[in-house]
PDB file of N, CA and C in Angstrom:
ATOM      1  N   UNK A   1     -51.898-221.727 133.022  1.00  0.00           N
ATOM      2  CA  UNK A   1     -51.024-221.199 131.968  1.00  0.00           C
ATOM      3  C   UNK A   1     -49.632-221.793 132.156  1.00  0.00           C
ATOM      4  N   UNK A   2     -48.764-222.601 131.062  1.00  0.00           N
ATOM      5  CA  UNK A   2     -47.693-222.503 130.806  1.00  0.00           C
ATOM      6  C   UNK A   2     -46.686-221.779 131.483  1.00  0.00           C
ATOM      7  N   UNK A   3     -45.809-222.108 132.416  1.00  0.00           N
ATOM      8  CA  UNK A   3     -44.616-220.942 133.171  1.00  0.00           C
ATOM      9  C   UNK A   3     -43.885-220.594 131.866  1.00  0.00           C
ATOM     10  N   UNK A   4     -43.749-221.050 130.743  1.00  0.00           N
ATOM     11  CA  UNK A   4     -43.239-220.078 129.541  1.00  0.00           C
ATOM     12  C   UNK A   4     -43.954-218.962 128.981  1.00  0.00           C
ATOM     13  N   UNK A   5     -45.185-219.515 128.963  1.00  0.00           N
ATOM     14  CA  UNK A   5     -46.350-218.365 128.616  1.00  0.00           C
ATOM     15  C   UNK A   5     -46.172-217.460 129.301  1.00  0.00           C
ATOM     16  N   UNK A   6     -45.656-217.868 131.104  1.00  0.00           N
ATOM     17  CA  UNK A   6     -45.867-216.869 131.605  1.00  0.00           C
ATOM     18  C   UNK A   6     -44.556-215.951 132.058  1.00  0.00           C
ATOM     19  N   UNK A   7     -43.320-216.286 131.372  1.00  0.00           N
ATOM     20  CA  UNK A   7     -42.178-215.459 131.207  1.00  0.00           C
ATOM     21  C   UNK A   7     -42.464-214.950 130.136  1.00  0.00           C
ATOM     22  N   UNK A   8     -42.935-215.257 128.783  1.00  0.00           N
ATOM     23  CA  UNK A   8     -42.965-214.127 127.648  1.00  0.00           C
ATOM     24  C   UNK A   8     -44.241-213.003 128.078  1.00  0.00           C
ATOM     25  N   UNK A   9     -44.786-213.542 129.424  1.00  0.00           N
ATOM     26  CA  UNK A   9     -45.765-212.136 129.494  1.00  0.00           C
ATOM     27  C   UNK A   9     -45.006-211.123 130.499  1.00  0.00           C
ATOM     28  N   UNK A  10     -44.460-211.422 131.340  1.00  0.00           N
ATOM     29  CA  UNK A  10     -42.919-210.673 132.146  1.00  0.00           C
ATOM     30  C   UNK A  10     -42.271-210.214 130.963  1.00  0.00           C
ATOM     31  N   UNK A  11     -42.093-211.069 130.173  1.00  0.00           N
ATOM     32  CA  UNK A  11     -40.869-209.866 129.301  1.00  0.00           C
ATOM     33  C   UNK A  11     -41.403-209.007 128.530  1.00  0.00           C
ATOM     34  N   UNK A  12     -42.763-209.348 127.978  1.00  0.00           N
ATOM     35  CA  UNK A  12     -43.275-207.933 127.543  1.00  0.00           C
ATOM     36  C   UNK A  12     -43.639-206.830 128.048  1.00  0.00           C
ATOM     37  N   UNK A  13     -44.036-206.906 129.877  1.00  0.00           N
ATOM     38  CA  UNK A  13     -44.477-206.112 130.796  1.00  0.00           C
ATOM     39  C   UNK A  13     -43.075-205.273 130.515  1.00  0.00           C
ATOM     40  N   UNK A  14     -42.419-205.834 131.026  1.00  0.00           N
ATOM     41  CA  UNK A  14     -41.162-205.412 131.403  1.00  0.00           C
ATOM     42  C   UNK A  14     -40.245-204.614 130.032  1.00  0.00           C
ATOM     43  N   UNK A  15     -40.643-205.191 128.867  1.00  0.00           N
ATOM     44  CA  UNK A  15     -40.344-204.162 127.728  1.00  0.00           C
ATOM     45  C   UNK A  15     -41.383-202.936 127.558  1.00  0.00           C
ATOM     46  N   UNK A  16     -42.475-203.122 128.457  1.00  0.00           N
ATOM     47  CA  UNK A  16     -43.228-201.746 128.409  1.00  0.00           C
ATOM     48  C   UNK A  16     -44.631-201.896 127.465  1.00  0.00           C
ATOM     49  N   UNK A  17     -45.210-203.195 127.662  1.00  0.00           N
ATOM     50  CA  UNK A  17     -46.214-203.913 126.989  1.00  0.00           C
ATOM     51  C   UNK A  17     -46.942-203.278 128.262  1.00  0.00           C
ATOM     52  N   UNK A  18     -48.236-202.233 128.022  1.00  0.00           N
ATOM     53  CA  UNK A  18     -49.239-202.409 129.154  1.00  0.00           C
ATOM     54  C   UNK A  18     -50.272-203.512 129.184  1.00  0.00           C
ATOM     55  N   UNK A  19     -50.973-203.970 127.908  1.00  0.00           N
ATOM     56  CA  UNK A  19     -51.517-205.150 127.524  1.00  0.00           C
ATOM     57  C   UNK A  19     -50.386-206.490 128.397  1.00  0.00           C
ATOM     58  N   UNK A  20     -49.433-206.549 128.417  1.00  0.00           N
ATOM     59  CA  UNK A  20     -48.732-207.712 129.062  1.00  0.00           C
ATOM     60  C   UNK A  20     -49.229-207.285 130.869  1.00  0.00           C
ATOM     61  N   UNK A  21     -48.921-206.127 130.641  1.00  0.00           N
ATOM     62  CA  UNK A  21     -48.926-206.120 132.291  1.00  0.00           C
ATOM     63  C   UNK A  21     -50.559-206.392 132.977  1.00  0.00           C
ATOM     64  N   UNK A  22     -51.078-205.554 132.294  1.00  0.00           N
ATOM     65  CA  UNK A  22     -52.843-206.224 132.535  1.00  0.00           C
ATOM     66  C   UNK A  22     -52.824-207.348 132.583  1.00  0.00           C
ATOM     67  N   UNK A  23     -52.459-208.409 131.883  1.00  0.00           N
ATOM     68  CA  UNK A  23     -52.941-209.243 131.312  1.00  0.00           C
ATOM     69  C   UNK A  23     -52.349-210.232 132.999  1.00  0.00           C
ATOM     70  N   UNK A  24     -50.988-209.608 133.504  1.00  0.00           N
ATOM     71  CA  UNK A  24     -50.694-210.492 134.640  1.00  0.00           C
ATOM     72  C   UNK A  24     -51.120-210.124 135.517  1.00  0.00           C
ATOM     73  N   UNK A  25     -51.730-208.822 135.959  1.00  0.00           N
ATOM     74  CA  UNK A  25     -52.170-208.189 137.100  1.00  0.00           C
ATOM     75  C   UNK A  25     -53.601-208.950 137.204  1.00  0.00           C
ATOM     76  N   UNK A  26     -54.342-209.402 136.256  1.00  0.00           N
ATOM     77  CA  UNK A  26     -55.650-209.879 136.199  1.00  0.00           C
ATOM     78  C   UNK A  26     -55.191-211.230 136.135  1.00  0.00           C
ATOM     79  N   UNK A  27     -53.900-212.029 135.682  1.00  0.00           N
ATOM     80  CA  UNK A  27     -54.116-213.230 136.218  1.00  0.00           C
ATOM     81  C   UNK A  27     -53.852-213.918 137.466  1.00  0.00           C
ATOM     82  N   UNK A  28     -52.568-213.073 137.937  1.00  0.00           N
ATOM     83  CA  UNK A  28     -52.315-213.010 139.736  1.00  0.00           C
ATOM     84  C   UNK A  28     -53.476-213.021 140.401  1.00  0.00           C
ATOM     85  N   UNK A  29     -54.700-211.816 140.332  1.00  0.00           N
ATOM     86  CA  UNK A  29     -55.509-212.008 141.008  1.00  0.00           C
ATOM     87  C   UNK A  29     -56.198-212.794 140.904  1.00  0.00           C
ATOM     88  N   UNK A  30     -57.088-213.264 139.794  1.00  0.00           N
ATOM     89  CA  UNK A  30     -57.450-214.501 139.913  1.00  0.00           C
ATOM     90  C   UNK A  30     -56.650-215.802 139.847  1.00  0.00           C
ATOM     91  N   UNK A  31     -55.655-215.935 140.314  1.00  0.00           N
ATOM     92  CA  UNK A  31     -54.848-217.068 140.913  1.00  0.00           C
ATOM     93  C   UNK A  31     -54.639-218.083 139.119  1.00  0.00           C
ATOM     94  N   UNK A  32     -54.106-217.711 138.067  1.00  0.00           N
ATOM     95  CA  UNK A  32     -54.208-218.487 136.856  1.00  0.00           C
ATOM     96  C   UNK A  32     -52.330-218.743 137.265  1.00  0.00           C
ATOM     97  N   UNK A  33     -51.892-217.880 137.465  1.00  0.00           N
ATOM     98  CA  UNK A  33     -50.321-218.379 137.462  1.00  0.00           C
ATOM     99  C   UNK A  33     -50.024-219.050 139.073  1.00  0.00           C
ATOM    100  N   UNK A  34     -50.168-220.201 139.359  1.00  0.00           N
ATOM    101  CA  UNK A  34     -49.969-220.899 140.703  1.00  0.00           C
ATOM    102  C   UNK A  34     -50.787-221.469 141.121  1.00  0.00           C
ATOM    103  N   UNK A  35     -52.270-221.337 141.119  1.00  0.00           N
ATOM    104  CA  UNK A  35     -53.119-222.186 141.338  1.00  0.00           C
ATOM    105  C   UNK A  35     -53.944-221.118 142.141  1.00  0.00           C
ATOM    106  N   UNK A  36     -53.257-220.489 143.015  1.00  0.00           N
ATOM    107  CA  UNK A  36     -54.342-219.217 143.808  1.00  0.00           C
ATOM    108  C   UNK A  36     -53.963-217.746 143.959  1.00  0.00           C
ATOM    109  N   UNK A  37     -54.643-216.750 143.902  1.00  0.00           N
ATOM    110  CA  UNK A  37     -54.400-215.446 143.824  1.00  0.00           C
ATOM    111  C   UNK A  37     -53.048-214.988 144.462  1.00  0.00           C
ATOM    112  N   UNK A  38     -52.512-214.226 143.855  1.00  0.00           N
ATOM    113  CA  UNK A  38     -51.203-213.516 144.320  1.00  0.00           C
ATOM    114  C   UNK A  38     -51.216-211.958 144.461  1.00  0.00           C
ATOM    115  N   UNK A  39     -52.386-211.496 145.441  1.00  0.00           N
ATOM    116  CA  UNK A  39     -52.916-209.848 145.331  1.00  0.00           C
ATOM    117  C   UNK A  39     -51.531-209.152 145.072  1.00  0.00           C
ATOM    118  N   UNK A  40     -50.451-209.439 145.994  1.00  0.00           N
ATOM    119  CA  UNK A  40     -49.232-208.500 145.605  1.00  0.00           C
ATOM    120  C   UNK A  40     -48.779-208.520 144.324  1.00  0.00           C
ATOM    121  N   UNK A  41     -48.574-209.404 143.846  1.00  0.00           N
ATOM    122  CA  UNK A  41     -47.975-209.764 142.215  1.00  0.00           C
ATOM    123  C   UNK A  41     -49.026-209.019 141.502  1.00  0.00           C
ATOM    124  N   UNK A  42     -50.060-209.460 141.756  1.00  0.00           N
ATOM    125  CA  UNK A  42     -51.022-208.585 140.859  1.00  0.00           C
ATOM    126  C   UNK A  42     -51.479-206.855 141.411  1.00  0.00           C
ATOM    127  N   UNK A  43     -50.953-206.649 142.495  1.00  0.00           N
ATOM    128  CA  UNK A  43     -51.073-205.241 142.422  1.00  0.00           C
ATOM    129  C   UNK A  43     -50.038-204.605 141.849  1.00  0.00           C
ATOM    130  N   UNK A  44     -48.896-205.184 141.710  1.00  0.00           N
ATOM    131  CA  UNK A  44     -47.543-204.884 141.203  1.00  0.00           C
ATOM    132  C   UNK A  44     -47.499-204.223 139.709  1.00  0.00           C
ATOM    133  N   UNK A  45     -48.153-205.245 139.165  1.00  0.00           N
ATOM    134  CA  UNK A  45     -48.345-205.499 137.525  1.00  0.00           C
ATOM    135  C   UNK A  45     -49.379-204.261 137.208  1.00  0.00           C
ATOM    136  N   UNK A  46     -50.813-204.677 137.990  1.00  0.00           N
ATOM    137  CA  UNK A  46     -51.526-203.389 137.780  1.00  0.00           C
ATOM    138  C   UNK A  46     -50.932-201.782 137.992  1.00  0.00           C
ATOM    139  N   UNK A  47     -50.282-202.147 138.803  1.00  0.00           N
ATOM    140  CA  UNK A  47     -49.890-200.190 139.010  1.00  0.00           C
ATOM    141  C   UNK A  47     -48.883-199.911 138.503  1.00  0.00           C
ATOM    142  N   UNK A  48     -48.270-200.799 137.876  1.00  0.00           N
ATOM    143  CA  UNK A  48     -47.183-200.685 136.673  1.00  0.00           C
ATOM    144  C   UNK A  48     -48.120-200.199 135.430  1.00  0.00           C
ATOM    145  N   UNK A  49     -49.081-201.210 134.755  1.00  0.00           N
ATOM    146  CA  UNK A  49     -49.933-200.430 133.734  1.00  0.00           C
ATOM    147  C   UNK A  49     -50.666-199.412 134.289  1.00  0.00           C
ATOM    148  N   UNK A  50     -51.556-199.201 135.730  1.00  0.00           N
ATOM    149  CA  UNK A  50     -52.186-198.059 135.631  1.00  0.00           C
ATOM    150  C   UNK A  50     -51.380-196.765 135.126  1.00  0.00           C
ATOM    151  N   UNK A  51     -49.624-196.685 135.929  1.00  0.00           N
ATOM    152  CA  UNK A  51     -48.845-195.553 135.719  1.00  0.00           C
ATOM    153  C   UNK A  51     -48.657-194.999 133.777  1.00  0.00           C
ATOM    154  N   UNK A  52     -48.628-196.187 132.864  1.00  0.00           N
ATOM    155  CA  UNK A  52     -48.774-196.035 131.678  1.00  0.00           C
ATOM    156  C   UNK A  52     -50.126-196.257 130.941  1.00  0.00           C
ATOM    157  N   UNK A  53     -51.024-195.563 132.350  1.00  0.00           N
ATOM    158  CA  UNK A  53     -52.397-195.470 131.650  1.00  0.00           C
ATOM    159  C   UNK A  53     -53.529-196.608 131.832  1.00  0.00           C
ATOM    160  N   UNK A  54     -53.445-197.374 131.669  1.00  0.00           N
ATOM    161  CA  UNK A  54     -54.159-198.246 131.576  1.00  0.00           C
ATOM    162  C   UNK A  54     -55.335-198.463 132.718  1.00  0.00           C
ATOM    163  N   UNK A  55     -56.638-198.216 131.743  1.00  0.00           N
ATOM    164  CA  UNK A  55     -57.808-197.748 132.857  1.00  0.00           C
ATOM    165  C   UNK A  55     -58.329-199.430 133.567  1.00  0.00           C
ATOM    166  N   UNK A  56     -58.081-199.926 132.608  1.00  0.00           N
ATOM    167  CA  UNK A  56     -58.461-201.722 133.174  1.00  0.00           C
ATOM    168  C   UNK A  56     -57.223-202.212 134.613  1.00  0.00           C
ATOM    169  N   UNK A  57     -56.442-201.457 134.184  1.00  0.00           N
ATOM    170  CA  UNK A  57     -55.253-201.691 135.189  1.00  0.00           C
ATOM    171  C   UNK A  57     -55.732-201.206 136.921  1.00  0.00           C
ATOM    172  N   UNK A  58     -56.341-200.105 136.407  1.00  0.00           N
ATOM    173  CA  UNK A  58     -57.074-199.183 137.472  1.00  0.00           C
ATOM    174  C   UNK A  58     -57.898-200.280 138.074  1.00  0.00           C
ATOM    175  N   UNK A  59     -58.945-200.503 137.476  1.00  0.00           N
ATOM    176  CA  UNK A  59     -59.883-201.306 137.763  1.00  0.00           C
ATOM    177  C   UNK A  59     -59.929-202.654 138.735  1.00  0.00           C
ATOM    178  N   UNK A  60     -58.957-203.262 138.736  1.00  0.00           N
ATOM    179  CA  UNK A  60     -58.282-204.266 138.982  1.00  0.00           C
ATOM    180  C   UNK A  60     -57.553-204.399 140.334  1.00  0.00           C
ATOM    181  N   UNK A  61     -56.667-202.971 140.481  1.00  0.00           N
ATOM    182  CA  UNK A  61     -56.091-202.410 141.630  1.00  0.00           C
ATOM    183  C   UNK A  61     -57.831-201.899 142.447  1.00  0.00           C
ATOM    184  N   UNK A  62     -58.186-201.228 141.653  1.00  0.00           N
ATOM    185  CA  UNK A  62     -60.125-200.786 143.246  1.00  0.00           C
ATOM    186  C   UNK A  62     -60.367-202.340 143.122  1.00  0.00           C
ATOM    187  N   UNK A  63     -60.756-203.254 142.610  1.00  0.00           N
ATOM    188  CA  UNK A  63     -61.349-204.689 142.986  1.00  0.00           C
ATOM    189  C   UNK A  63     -60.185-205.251 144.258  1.00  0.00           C
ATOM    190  N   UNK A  64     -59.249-205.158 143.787  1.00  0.00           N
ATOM    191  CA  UNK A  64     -58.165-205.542 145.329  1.00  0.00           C
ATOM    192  C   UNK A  64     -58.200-204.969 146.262  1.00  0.00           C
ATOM    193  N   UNK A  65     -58.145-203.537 146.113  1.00  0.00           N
ATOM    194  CA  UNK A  65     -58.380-202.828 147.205  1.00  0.00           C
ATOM    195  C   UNK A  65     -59.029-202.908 148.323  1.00  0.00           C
ATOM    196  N   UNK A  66     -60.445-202.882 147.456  1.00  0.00           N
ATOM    197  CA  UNK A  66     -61.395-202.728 148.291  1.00  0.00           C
ATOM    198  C   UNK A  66     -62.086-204.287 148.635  1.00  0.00           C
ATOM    199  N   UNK A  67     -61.691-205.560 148.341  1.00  0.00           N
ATOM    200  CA  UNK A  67     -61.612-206.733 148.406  1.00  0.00           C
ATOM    201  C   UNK A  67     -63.003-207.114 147.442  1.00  0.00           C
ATOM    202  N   UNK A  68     -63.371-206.651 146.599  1.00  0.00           N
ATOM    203  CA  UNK A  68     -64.067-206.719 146.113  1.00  0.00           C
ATOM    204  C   UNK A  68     -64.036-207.618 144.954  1.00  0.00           C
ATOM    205  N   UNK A  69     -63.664-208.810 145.063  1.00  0.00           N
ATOM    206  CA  UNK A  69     -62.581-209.358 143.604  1.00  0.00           C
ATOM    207  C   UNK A  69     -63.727-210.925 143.712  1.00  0.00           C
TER     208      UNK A  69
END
């Protein structure tokens, strides 16, 4: 992905987009922004959307967790 692509998905997280924040929590972990997984970045993002709900967000955070990814 584009590092622009991937500031307009930060700024929507960050305006309170849970769809943005999923969308980086699932690409951190599978390593799409850098070339390889970033579990912290992507637990970050996820428990930012899980807190505004987001059950995929959930999901994402137990696959890290439990290394199950």
């Amino acid at each position: 992905m584009a590092s622009d692509e991937l500031v307009k998905l930060i700024d929507k997280a960050i305006g309170g987009s849970i769809e943005a924040a999923e969308k980086l929590g699932e690409g951190y972990m599978k390593g799409k922004f850098g070339g390889k997984p970033n579990y912290e970045k992507a637990l970050k993002w996820s428990r930012y959307a899980a807190k505004k709900g987001s059950v995929r967000a959930e999901e994402i955070i137990k696959k890290i967790e439990s290394k199950n990814i």
